[in-house]
N, C-alpha and C. Protein backbone atom coordinates (compact mmCIF):
# COMPACT_ATOMS: atom_id res chain seq x y z
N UNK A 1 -14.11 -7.81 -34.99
CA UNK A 1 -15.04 -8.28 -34.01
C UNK A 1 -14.34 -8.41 -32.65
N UNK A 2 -15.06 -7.89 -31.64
CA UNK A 2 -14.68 -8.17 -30.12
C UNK A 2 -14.66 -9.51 -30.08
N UNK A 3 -13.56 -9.88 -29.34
CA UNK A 3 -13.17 -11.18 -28.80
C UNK A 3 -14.35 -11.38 -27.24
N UNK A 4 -14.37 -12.25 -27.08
CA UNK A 4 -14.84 -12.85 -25.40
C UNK A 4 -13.39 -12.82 -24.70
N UNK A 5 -13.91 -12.45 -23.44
CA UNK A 5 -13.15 -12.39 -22.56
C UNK A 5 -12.79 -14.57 -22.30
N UNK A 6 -13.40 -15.16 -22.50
CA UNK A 6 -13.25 -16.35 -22.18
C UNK A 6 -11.95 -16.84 -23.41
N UNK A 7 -12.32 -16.20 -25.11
CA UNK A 7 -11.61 -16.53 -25.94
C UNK A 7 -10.08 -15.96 -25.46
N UNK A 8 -9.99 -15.13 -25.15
CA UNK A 8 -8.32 -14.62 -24.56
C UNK A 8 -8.00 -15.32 -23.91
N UNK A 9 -8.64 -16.10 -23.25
CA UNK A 9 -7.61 -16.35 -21.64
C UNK A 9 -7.47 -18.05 -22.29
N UNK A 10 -8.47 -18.44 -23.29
CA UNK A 10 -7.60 -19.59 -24.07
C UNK A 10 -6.71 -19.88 -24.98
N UNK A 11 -6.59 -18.41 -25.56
CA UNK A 11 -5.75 -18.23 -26.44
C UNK A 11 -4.35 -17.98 -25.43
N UNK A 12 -4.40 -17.25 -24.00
CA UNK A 12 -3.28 -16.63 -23.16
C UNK A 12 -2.58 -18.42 -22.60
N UNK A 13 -3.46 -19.17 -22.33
CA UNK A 13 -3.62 -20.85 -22.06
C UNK A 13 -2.52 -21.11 -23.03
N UNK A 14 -2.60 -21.03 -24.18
CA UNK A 14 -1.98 -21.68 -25.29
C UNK A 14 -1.05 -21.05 -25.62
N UNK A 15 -0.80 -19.79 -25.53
CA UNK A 15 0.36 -19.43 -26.29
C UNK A 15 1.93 -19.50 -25.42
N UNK A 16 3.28 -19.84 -26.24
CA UNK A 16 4.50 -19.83 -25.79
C UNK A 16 5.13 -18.64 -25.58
N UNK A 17 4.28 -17.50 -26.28
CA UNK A 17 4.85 -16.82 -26.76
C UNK A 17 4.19 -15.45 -26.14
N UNK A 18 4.34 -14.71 -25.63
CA UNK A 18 3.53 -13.46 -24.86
C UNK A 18 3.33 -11.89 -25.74
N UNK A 19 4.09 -11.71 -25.84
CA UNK A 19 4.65 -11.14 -26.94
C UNK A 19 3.76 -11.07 -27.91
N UNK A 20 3.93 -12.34 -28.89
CA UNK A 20 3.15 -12.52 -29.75
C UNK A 20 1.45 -12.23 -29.89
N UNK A 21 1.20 -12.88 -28.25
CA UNK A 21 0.24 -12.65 -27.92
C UNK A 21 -0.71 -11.12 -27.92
N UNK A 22 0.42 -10.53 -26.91
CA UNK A 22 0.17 -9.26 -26.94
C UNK A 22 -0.26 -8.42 -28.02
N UNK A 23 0.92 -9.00 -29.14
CA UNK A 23 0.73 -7.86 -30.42
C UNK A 23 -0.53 -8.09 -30.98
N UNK A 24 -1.03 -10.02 -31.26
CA UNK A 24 -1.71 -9.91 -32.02
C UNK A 24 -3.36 -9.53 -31.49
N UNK A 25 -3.75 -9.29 -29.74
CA UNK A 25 -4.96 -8.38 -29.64
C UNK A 25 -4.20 -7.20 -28.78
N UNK A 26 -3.61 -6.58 -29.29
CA UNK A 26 -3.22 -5.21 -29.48
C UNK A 26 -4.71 -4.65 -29.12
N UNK A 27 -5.48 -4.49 -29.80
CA UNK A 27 -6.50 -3.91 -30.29
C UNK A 27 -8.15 -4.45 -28.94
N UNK A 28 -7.40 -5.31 -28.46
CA UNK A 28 -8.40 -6.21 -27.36
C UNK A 28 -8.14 -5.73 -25.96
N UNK A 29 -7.23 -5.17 -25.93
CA UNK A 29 -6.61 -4.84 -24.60
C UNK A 29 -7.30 -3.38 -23.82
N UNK A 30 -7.18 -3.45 -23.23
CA UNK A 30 -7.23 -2.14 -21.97
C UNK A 30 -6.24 -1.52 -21.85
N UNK A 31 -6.32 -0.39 -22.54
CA UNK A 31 -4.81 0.57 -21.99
C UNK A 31 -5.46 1.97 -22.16
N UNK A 32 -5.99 1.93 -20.54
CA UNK A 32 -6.14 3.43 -20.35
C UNK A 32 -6.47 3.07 -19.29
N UNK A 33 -6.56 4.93 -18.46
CA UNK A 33 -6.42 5.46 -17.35
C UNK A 33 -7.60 5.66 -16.89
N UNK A 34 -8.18 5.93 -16.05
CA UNK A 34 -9.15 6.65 -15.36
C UNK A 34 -9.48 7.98 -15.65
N UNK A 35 -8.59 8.71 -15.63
CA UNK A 35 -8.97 10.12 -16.20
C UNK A 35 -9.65 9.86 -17.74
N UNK A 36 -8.10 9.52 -18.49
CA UNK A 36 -8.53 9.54 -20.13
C UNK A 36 -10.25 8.99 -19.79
N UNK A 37 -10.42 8.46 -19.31
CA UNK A 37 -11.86 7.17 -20.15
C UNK A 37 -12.86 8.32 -19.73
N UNK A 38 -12.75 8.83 -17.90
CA UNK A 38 -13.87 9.72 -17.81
C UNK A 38 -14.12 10.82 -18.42
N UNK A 39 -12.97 11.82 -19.20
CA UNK A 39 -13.14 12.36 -20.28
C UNK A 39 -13.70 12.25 -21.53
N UNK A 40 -13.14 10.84 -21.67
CA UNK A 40 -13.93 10.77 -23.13
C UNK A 40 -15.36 10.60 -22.59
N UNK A 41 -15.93 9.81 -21.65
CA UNK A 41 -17.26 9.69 -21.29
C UNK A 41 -18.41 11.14 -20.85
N UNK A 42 -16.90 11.91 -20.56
CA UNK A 42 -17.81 13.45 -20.34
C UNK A 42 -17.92 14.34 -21.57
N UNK A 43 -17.07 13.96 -22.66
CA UNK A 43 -17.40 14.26 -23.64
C UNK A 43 -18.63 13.95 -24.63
N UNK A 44 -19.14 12.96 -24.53
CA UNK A 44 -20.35 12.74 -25.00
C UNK A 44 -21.54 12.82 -24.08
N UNK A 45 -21.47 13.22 -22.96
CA UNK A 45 -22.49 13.34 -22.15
C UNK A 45 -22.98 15.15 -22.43
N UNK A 46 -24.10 15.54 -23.52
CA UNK A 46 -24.32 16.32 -22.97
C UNK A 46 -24.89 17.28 -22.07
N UNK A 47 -24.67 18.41 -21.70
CA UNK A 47 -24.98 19.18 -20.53
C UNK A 47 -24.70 18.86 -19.19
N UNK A 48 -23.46 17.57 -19.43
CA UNK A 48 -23.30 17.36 -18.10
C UNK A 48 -21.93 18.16 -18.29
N UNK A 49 -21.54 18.99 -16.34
CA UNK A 49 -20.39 19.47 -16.54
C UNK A 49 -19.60 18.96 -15.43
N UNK A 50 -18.46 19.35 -14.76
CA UNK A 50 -17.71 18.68 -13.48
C UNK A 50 -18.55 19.49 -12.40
N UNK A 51 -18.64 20.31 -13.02
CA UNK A 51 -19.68 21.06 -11.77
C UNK A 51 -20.82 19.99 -11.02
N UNK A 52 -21.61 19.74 -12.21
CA UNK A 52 -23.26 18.99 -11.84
C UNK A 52 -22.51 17.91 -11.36
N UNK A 53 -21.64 17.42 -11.98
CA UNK A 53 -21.11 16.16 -11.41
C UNK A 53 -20.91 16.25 -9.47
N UNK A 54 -19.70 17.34 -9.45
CA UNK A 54 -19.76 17.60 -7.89
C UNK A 54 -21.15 17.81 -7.03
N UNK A 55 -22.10 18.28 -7.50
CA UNK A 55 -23.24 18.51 -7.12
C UNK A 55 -23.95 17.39 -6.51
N UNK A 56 -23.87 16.19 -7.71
CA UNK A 56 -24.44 14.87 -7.46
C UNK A 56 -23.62 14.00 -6.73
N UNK A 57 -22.43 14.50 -6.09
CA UNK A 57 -21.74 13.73 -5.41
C UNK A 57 -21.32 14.20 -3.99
N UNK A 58 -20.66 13.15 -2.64
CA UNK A 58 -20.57 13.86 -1.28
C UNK A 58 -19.09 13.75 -2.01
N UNK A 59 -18.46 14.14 -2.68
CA UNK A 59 -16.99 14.41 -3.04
C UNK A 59 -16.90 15.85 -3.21
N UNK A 60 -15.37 16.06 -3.14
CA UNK A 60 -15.13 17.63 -3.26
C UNK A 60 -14.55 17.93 -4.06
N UNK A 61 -14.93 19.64 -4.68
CA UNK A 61 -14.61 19.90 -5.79
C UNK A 61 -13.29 19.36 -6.39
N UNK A 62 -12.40 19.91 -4.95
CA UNK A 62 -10.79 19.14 -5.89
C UNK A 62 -10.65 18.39 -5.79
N UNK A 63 -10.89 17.08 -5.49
CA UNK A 63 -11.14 15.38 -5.57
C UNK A 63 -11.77 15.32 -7.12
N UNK A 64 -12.86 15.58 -7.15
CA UNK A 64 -13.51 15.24 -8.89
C UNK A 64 -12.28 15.97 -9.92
N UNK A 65 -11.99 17.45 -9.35
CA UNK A 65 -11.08 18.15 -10.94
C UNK A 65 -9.54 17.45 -10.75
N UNK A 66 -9.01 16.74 -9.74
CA UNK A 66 -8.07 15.66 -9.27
C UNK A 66 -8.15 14.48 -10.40
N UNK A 67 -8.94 13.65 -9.96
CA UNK A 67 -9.76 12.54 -10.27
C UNK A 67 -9.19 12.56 -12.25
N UNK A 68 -10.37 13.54 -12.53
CA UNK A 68 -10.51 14.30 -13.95
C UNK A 68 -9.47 14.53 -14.61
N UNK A 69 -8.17 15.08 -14.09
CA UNK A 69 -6.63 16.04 -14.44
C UNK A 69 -5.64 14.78 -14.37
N UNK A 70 -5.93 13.50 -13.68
CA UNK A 70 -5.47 12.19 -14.10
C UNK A 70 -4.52 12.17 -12.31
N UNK A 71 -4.67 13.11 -11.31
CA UNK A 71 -3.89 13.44 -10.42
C UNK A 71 -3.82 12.69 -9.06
N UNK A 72 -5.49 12.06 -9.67
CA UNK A 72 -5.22 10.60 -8.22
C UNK A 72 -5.48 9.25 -9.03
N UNK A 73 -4.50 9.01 -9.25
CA UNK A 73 -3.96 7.84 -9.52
C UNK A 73 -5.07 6.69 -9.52
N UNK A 74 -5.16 6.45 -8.09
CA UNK A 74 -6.64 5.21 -7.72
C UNK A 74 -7.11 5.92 -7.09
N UNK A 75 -8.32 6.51 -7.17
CA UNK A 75 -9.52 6.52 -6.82
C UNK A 75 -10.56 5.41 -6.25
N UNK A 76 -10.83 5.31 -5.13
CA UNK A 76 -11.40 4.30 -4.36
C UNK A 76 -12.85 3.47 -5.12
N UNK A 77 -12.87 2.61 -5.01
CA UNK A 77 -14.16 2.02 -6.06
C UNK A 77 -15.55 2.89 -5.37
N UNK A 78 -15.65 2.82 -4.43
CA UNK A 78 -16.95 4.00 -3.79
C UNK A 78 -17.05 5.07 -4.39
N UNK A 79 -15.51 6.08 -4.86
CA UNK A 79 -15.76 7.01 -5.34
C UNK A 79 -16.11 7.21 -6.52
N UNK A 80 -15.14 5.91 -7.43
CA UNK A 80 -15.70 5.78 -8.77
C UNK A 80 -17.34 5.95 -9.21
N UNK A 81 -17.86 4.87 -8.35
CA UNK A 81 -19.20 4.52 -8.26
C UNK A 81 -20.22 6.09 -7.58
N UNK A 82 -19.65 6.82 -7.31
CA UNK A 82 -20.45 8.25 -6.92
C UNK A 82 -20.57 9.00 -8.14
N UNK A 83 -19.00 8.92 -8.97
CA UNK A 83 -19.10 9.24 -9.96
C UNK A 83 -19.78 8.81 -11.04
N UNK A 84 -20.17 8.00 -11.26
CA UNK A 84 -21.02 6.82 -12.43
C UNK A 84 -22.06 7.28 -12.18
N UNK A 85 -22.74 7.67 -10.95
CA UNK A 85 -24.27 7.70 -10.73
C UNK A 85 -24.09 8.83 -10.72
N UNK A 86 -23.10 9.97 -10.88
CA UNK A 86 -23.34 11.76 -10.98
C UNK A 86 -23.30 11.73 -12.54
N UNK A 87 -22.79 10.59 -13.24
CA UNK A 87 -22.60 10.97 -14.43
C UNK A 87 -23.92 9.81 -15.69
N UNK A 88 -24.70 9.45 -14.43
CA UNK A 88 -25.85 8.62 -15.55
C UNK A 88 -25.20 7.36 -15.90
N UNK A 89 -24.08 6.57 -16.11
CA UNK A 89 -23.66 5.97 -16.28
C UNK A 89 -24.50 4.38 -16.11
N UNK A 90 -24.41 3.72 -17.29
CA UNK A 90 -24.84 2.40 -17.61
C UNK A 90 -24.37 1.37 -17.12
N UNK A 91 -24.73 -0.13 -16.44
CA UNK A 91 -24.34 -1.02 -15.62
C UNK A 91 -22.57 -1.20 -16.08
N UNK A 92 -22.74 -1.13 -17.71
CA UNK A 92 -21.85 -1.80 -18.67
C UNK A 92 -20.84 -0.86 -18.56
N UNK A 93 -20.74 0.48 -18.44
CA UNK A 93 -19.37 1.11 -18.54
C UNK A 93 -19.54 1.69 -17.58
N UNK A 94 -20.65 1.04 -16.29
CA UNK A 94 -19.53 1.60 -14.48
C UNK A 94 -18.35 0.43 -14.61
N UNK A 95 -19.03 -0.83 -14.97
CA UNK A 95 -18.10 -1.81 -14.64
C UNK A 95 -16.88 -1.66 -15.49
N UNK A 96 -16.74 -1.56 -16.84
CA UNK A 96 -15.40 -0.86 -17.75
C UNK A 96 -14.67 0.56 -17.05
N UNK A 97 -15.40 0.98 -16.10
CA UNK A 97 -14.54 2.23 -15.57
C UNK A 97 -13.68 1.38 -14.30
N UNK A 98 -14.94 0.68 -13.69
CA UNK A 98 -13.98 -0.31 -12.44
C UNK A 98 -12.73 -0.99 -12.74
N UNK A 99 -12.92 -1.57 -14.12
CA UNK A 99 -11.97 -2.58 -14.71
C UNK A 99 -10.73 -1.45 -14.77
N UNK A 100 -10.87 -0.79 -15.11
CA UNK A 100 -10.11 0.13 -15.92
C UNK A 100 -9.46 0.72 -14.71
N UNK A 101 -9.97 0.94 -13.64
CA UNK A 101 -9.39 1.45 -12.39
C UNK A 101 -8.88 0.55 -11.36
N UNK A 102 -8.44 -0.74 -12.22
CA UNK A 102 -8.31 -2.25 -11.37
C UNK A 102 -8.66 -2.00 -9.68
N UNK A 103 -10.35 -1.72 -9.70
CA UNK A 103 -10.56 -1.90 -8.63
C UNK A 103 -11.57 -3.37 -9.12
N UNK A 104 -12.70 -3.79 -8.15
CA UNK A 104 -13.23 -4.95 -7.97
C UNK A 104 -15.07 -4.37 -9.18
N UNK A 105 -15.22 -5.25 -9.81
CA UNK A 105 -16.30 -5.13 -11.04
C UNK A 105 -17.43 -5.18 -9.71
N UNK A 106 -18.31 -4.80 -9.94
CA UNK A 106 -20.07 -5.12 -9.19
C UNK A 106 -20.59 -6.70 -9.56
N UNK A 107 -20.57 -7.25 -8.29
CA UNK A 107 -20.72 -8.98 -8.34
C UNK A 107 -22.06 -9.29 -7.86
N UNK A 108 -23.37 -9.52 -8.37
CA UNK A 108 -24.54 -9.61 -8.16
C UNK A 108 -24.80 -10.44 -6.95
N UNK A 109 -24.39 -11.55 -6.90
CA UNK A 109 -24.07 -12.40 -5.46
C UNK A 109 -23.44 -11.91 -3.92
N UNK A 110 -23.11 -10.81 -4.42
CA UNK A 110 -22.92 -9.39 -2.87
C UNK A 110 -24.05 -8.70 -3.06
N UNK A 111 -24.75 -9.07 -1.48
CA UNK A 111 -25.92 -7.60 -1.29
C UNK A 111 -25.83 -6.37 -1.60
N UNK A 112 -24.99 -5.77 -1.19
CA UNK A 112 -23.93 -4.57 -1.62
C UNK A 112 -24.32 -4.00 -3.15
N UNK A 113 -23.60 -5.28 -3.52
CA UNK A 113 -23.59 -4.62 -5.69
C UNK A 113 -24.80 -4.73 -5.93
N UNK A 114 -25.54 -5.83 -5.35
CA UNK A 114 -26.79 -6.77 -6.29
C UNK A 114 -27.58 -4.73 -5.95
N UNK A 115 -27.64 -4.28 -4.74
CA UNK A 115 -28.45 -3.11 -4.80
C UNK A 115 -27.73 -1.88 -5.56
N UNK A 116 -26.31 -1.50 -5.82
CA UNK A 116 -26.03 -0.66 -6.73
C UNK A 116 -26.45 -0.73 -8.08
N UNK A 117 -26.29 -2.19 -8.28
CA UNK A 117 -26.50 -2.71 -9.67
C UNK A 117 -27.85 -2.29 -10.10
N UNK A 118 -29.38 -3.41 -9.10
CA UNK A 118 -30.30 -2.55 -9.06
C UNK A 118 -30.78 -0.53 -9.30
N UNK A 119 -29.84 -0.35 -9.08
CA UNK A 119 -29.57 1.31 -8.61
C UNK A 119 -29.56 1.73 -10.29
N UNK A 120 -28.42 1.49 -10.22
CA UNK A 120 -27.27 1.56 -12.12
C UNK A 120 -28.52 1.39 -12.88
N UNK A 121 -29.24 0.46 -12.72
CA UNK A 121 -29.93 -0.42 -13.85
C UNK A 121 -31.54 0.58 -14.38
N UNK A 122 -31.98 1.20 -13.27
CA UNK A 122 -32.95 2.00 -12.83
C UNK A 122 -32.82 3.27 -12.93
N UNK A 123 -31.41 3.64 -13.01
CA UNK A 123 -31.17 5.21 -13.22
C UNK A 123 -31.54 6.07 -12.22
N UNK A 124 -31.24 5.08 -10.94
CA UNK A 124 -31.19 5.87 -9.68
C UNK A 124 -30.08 6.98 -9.95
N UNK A 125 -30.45 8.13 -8.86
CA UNK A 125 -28.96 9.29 -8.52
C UNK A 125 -28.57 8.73 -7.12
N UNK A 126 -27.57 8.99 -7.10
CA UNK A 126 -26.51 8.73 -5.90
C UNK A 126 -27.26 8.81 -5.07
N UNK A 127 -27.71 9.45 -4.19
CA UNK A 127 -28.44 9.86 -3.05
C UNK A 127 -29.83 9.04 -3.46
N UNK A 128 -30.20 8.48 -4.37
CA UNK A 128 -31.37 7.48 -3.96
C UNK A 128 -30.59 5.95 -3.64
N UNK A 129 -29.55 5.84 -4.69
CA UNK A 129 -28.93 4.60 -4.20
C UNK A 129 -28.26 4.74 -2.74
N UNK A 130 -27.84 5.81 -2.31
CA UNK A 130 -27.18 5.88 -0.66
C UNK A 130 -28.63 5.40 0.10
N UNK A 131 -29.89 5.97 -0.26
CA UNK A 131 -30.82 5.97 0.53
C UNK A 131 -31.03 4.12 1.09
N UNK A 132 -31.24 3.69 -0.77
CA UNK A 132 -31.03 2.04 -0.35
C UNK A 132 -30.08 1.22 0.23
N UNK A 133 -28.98 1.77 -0.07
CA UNK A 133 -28.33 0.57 0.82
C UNK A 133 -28.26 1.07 2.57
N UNK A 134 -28.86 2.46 2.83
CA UNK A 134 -28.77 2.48 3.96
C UNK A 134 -29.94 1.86 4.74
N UNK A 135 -31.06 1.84 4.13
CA UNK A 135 -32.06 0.71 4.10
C UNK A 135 -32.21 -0.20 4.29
N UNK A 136 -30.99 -1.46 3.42
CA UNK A 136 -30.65 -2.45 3.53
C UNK A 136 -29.05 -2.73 4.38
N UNK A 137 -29.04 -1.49 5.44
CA UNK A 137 -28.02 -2.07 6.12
C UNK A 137 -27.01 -2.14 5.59
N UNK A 138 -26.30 -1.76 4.73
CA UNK A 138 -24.92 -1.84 4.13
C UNK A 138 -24.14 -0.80 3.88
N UNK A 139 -23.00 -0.80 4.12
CA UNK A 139 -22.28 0.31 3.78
C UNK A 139 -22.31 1.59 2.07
N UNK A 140 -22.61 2.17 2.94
CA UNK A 140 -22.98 3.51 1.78
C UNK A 140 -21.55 3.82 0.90
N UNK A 141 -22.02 4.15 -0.25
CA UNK A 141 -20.74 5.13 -1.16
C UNK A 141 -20.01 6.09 -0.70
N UNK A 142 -20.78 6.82 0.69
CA UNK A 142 -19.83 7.82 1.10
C UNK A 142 -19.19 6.73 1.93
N UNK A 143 -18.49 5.69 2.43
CA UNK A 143 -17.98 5.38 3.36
C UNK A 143 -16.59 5.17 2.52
N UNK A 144 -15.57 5.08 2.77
CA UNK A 144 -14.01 5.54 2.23
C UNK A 144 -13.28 4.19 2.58
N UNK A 145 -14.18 2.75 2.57
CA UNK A 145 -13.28 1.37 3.03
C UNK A 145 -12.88 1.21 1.98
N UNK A 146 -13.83 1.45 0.70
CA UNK A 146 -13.42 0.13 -0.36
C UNK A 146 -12.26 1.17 -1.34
């Protein structure tokens, strides 16, 4: 059984021992890359290819087969998030790709996320979610801050 994220960090509270810790949720942990995860995620997606992906995104071809080949390292959370919505992606594993790319999770209490999230949740494509937040005044996915 999956642990809670709340149960770790009381168990991390309590223990002397790190180590120990470590070994014994081995199995609880995060250890992967950005590439690996979007692979495995393009692997069960079918008929999606890197192609359609570039299509649905203002990114360029060698940025996504980059991205993909494990060759940029961090990838900006904007771009991640272009990618999630080229690839259909569910509220629940944009945010496991964010985690995973220790950039910042989608925080409902920012205008910003609360409308990606909206977006994610609805099965908007990129370019309808760009449409909204340009709507609502906020910086778009193509913008290269975050």
């Amino acid at each position: 059984m999956i642990k809670q994220t709340d149960e770790l960090l009381k168990e991390l509270d309590n223990t002397s021992d790190i180590n120990q810790y470590l070994s014994t949720n081995r199995d609880e942990l995060i250890e992967q890359n950005v590439a690996k995860y979007l692979n495995e995620l393009l692997e069960k997606k079918e008929n999606l290819t890197k192609s359609k992906i570039i299509k649905s995104t203002s990114l360029s071809e060698s940025y996504i087969y980059d991205i993909f080949r494990g060759e940029k390292s961090n990838p900006s959370r904007n771009k991640l998030l272009q990618i999630a919505f080229a690839m259909s992606l569910d509220l629940e594993t944009t945010q496991k790709l964010l985690k995973i790319a220790k950039v910042g999770i989608l925080y409902p209490r920012i205008k910003r996320d609360s409308i990606i999230i909206f977006a994610l949740n609805k099965s908007l494509d990129f370019f309808e979610c760009e449409n909204l937040l340009e709507q609502a005044e906020v910086e778009g996915l193509s913008s290269d801050i975050s």
